[in-house]
PDB file of N, CA and C in Angstrom:
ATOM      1  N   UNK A   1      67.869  57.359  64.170  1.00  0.00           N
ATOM      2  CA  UNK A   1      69.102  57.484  63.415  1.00  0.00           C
ATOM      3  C   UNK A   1      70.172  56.636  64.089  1.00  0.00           C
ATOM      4  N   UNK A   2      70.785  56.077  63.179  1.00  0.00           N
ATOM      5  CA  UNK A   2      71.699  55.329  64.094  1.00  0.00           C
ATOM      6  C   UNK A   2      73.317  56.318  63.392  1.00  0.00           C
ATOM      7  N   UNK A   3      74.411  55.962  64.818  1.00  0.00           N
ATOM      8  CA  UNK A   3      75.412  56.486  64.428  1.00  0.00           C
ATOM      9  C   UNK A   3      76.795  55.693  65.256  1.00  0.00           C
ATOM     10  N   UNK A   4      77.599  55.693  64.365  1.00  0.00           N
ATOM     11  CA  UNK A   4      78.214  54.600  64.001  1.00  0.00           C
ATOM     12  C   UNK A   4      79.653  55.616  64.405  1.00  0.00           C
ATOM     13  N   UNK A   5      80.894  54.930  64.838  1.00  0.00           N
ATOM     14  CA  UNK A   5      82.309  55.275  64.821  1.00  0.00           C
ATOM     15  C   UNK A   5      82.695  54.249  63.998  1.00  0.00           C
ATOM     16  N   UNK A   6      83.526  55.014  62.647  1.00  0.00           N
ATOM     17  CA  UNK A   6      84.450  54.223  61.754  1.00  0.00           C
ATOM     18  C   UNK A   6      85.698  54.467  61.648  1.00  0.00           C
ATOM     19  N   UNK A   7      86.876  53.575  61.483  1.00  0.00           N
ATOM     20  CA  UNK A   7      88.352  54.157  60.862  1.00  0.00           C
ATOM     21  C   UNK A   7      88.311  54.023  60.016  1.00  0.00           C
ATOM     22  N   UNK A   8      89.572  54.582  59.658  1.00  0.00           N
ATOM     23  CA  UNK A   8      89.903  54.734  57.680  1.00  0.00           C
ATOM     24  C   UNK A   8      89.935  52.969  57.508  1.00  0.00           C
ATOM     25  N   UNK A   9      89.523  53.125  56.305  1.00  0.00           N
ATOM     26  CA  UNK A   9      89.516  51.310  55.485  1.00  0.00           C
ATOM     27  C   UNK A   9      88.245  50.566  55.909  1.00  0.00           C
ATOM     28  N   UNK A  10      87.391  51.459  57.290  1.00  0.00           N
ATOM     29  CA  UNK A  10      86.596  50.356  57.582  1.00  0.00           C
ATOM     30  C   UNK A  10      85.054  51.279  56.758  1.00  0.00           C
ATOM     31  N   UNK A  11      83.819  50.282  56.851  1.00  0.00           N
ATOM     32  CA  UNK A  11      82.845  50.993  55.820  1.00  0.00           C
ATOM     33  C   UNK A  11      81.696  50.237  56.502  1.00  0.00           C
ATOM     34  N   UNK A  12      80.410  51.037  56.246  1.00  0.00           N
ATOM     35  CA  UNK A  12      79.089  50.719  57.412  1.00  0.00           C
ATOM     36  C   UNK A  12      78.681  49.944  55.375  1.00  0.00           C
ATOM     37  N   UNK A  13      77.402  49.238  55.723  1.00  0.00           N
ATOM     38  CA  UNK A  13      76.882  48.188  54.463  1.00  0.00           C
ATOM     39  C   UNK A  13      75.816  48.304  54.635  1.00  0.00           C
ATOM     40  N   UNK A  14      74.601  48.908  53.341  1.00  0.00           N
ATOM     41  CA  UNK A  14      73.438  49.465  53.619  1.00  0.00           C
ATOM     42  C   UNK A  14      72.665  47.866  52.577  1.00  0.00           C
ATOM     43  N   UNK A  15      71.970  47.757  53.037  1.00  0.00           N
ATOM     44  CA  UNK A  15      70.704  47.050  52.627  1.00  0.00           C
ATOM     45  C   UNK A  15      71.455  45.847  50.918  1.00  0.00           C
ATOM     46  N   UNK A  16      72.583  45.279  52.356  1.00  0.00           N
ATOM     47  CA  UNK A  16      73.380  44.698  51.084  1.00  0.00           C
ATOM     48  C   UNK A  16      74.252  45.002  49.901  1.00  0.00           C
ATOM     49  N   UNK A  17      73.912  46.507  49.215  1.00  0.00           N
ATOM     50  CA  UNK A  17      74.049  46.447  48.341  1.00  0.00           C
ATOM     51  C   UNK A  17      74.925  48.018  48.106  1.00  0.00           C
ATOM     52  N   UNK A  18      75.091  48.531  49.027  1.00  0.00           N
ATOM     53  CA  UNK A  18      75.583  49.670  49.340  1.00  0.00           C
ATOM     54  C   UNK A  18      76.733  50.019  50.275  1.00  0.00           C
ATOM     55  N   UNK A  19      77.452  50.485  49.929  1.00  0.00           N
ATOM     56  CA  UNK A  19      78.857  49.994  50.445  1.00  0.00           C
ATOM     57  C   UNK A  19      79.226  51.778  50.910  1.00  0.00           C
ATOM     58  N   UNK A  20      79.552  51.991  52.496  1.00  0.00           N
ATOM     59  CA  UNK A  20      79.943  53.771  52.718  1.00  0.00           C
ATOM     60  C   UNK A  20      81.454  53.078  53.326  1.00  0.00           C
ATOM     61  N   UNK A  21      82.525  53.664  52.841  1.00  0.00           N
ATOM     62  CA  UNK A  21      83.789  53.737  53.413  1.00  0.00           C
ATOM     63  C   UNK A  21      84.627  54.704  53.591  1.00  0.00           C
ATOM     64  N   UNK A  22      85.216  55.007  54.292  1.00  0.00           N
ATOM     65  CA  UNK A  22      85.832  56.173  55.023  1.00  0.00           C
ATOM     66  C   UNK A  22      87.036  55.795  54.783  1.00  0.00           C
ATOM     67  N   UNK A  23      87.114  56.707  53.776  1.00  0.00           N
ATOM     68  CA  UNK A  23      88.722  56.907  52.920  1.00  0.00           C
ATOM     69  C   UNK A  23      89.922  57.817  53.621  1.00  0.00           C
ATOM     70  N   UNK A  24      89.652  58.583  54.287  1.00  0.00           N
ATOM     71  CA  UNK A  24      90.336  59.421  55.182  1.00  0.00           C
ATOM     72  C   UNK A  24      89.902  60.211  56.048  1.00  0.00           C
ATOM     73  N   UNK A  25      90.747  61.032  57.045  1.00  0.00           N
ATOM     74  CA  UNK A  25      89.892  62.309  57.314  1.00  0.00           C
ATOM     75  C   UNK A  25      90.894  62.795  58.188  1.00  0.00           C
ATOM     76  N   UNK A  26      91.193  64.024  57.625  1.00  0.00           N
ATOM     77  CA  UNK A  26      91.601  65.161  57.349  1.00  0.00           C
ATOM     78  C   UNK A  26      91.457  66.757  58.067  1.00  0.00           C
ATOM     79  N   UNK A  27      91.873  66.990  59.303  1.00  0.00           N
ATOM     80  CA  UNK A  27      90.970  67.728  59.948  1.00  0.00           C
ATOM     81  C   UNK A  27      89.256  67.593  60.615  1.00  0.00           C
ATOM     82  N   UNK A  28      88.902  68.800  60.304  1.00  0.00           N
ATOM     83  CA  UNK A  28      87.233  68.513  60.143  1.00  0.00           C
ATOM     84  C   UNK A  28      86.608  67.970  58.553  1.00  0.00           C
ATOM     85  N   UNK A  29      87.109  67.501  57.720  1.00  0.00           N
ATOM     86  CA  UNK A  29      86.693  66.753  57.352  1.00  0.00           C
ATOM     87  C   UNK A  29      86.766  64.937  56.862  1.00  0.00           C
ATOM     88  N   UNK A  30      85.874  64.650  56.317  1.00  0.00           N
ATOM     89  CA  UNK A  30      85.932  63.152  56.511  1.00  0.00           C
ATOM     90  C   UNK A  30      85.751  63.004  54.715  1.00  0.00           C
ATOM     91  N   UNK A  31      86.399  61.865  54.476  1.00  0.00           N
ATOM     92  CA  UNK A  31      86.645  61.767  52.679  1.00  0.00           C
ATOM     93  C   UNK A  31      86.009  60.198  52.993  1.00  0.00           C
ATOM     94  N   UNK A  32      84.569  60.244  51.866  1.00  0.00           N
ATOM     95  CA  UNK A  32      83.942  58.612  52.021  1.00  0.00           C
ATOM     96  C   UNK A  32      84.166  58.320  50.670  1.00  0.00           C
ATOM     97  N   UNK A  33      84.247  57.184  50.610  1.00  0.00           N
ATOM     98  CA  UNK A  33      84.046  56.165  49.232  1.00  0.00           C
ATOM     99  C   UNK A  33      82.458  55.607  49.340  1.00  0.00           C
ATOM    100  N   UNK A  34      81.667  55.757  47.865  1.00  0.00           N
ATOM    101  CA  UNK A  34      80.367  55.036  47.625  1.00  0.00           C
ATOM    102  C   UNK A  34      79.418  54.231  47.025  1.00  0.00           C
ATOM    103  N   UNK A  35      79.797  52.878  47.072  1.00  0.00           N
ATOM    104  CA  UNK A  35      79.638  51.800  45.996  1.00  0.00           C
ATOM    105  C   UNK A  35      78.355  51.823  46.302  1.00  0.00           C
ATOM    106  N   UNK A  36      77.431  51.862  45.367  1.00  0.00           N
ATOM    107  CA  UNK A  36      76.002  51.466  45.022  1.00  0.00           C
ATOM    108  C   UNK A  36      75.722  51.106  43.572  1.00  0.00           C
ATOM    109  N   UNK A  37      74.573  50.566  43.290  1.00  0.00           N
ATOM    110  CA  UNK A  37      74.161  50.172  42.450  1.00  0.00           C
ATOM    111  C   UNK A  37      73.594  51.386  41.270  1.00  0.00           C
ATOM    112  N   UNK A  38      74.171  51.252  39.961  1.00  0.00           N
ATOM    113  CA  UNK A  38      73.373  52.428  38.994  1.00  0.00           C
ATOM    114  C   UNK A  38      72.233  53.132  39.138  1.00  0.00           C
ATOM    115  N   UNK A  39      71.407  52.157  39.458  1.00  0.00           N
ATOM    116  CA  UNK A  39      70.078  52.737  39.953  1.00  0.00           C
ATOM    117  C   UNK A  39      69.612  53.555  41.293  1.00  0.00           C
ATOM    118  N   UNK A  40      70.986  53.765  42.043  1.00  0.00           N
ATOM    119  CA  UNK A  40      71.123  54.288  43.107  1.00  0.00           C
ATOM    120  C   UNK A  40      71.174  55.895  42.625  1.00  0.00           C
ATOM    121  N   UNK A  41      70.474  56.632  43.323  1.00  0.00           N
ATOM    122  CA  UNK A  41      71.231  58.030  43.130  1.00  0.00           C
ATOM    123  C   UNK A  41      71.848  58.397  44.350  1.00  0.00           C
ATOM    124  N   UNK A  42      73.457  58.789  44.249  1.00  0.00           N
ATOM    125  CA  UNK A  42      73.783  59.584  45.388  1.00  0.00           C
ATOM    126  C   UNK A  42      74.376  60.998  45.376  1.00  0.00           C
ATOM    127  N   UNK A  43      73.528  61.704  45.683  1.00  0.00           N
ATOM    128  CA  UNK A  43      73.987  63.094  45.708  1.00  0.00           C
ATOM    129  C   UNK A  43      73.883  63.681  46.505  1.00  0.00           C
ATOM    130  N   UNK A  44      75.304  64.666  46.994  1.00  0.00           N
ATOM    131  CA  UNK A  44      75.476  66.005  47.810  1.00  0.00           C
ATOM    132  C   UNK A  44      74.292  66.351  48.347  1.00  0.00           C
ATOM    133  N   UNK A  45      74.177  66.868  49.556  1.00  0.00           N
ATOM    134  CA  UNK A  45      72.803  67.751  50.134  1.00  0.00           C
ATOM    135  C   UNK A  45      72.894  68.629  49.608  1.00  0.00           C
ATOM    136  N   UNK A  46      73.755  69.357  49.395  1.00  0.00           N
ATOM    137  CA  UNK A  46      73.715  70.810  48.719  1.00  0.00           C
ATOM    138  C   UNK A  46      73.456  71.194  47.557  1.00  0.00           C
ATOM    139  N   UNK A  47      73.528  70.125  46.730  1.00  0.00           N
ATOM    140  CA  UNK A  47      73.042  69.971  44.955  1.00  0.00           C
ATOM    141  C   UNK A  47      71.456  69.679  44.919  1.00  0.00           C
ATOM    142  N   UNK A  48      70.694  68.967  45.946  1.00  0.00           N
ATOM    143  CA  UNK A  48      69.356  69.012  45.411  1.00  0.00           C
ATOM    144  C   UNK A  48      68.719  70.765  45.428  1.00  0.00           C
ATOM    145  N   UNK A  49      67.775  70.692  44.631  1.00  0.00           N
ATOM    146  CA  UNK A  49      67.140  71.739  44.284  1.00  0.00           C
ATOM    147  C   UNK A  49      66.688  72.110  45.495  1.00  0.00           C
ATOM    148  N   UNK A  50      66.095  73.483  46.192  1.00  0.00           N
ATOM    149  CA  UNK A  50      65.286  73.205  47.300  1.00  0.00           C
ATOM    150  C   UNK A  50      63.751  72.815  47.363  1.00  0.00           C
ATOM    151  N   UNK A  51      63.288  73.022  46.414  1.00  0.00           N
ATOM    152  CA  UNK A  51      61.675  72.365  45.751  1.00  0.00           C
ATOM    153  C   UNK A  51      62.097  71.130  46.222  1.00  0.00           C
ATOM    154  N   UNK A  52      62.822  70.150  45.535  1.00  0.00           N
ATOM    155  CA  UNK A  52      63.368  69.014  46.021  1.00  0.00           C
ATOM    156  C   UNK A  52      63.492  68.479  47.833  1.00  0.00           C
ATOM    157  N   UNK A  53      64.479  69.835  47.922  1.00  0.00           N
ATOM    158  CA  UNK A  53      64.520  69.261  49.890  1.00  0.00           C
ATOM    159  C   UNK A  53      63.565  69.302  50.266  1.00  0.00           C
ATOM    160  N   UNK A  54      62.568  70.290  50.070  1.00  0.00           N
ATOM    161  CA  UNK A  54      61.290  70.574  51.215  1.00  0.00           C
ATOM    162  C   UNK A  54      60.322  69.278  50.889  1.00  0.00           C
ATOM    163  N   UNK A  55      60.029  68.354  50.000  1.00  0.00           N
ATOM    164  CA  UNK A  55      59.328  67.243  49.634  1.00  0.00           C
ATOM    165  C   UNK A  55      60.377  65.587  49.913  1.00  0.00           C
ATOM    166  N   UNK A  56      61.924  66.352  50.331  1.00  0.00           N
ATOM    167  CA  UNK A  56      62.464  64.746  50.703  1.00  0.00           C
ATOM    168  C   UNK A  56      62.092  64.899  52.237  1.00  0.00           C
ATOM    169  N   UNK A  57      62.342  66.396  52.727  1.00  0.00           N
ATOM    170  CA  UNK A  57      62.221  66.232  54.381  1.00  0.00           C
ATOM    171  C   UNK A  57      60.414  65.601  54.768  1.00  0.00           C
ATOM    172  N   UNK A  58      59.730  66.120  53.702  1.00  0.00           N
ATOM    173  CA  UNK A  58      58.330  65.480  54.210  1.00  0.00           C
ATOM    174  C   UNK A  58      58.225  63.742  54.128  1.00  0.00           C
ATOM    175  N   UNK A  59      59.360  63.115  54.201  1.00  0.00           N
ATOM    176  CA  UNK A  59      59.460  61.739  53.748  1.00  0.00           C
ATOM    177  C   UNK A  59      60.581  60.879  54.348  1.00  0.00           C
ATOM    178  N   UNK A  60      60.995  61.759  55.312  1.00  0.00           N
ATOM    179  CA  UNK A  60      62.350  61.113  56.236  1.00  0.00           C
ATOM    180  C   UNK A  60      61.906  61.670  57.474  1.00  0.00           C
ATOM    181  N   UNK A  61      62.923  60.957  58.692  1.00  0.00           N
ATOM    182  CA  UNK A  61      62.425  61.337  59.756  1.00  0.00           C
ATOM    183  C   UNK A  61      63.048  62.493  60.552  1.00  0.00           C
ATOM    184  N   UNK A  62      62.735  63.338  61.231  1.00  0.00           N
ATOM    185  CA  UNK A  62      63.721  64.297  61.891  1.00  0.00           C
ATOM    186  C   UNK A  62      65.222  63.757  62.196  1.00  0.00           C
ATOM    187  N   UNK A  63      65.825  65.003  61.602  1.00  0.00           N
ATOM    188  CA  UNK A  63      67.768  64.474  62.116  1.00  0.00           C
ATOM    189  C   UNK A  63      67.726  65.475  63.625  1.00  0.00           C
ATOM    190  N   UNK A  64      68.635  64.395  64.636  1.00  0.00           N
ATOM    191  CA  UNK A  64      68.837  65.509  65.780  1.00  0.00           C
ATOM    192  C   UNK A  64      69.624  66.365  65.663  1.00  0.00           C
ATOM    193  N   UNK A  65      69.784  67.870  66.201  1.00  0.00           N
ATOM    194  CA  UNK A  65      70.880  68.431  65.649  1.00  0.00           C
ATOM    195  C   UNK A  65      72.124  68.046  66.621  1.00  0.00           C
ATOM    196  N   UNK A  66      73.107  68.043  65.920  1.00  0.00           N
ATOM    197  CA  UNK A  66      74.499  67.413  66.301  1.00  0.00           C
ATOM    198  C   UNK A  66      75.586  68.254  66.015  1.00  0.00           C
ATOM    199  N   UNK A  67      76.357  68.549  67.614  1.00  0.00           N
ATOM    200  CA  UNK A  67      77.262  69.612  67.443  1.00  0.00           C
ATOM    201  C   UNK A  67      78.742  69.013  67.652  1.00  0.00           C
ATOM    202  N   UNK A  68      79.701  69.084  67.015  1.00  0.00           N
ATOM    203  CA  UNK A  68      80.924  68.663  67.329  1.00  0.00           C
ATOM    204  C   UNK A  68      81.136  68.581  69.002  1.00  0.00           C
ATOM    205  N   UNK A  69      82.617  67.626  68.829  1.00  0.00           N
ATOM    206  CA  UNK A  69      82.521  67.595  70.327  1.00  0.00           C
ATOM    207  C   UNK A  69      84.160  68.024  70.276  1.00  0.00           C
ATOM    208  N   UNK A  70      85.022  68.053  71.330  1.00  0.00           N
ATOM    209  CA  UNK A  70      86.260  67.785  71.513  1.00  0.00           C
ATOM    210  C   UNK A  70      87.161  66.776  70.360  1.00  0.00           C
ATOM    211  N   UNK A  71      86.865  66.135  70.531  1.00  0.00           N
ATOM    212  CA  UNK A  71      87.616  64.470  69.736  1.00  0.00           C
ATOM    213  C   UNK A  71      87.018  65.164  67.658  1.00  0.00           C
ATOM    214  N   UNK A  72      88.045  64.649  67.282  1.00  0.00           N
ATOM    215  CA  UNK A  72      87.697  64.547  65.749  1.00  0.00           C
ATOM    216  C   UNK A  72      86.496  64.286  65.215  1.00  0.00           C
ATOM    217  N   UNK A  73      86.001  63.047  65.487  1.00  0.00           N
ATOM    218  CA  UNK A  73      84.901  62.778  64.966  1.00  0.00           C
ATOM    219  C   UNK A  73      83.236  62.583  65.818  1.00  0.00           C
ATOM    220  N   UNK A  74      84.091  63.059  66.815  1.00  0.00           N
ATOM    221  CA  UNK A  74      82.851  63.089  68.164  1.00  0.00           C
ATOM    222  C   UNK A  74      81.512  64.020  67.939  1.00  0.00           C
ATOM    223  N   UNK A  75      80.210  63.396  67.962  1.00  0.00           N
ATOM    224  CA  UNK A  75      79.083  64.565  67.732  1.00  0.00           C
ATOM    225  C   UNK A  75      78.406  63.901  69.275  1.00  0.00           C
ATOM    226  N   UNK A  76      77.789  65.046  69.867  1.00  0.00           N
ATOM    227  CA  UNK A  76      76.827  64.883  70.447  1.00  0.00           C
ATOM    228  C   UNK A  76      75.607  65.886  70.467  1.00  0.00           C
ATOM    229  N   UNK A  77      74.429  65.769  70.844  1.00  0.00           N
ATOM    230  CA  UNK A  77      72.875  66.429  70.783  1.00  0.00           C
ATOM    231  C   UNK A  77      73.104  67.291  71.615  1.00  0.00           C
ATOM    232  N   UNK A  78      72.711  68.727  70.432  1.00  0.00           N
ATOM    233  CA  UNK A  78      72.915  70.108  70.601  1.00  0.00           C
ATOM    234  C   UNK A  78      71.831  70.406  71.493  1.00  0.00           C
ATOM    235  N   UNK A  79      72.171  71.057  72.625  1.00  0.00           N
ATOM    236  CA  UNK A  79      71.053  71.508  73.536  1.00  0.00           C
ATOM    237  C   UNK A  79      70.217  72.826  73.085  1.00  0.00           C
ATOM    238  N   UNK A  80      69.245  72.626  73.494  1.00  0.00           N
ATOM    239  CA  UNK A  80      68.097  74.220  73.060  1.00  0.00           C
ATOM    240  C   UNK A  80      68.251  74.618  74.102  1.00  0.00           C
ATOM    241  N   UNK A  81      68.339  76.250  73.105  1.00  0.00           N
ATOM    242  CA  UNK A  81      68.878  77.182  74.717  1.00  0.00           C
ATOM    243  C   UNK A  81      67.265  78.263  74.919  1.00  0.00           C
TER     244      UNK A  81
END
């Protein structure tokens, strides 16, 4: 996984054609802008079905878990206790 520090106005560029920009942020949260192509679907984690999640996670790679840090936008790898 790669992970990236952005400011507002600036935006990471996926496979050309995909545009993530960080429109604000607001406390704990962060407001993105998401230009892709029609044929793109982008949707919420929380809107797929879970039939759905359990067959995308068999097809991506483990996320580490990541716990806030001090700083706004700071994550670092949550230790197992």
């Amino acid at each position: 996984m790669l992970i990236l520090t952005r400011k507002i106005d600036q935006a990471i560029i996926i496979q050309g054609n995909i545009t993530v920009m960080v429109l604000g942020v607001e406390r704990d949260r962060v407001k993105l802008g998401i230009a892709a192509p029609a044929d793109v679907a982008v949707l919420r984690e929380e809107l797929i079905a879970e039939d759905d999640r359990k067959v995308s996670q068999l097809h991506r790679p483990n996320r580490p878990n990541l716990t806030p840090t001090h700083g706004a936008l700071a994550l670092k790898p949550q230790q197992d206790e």
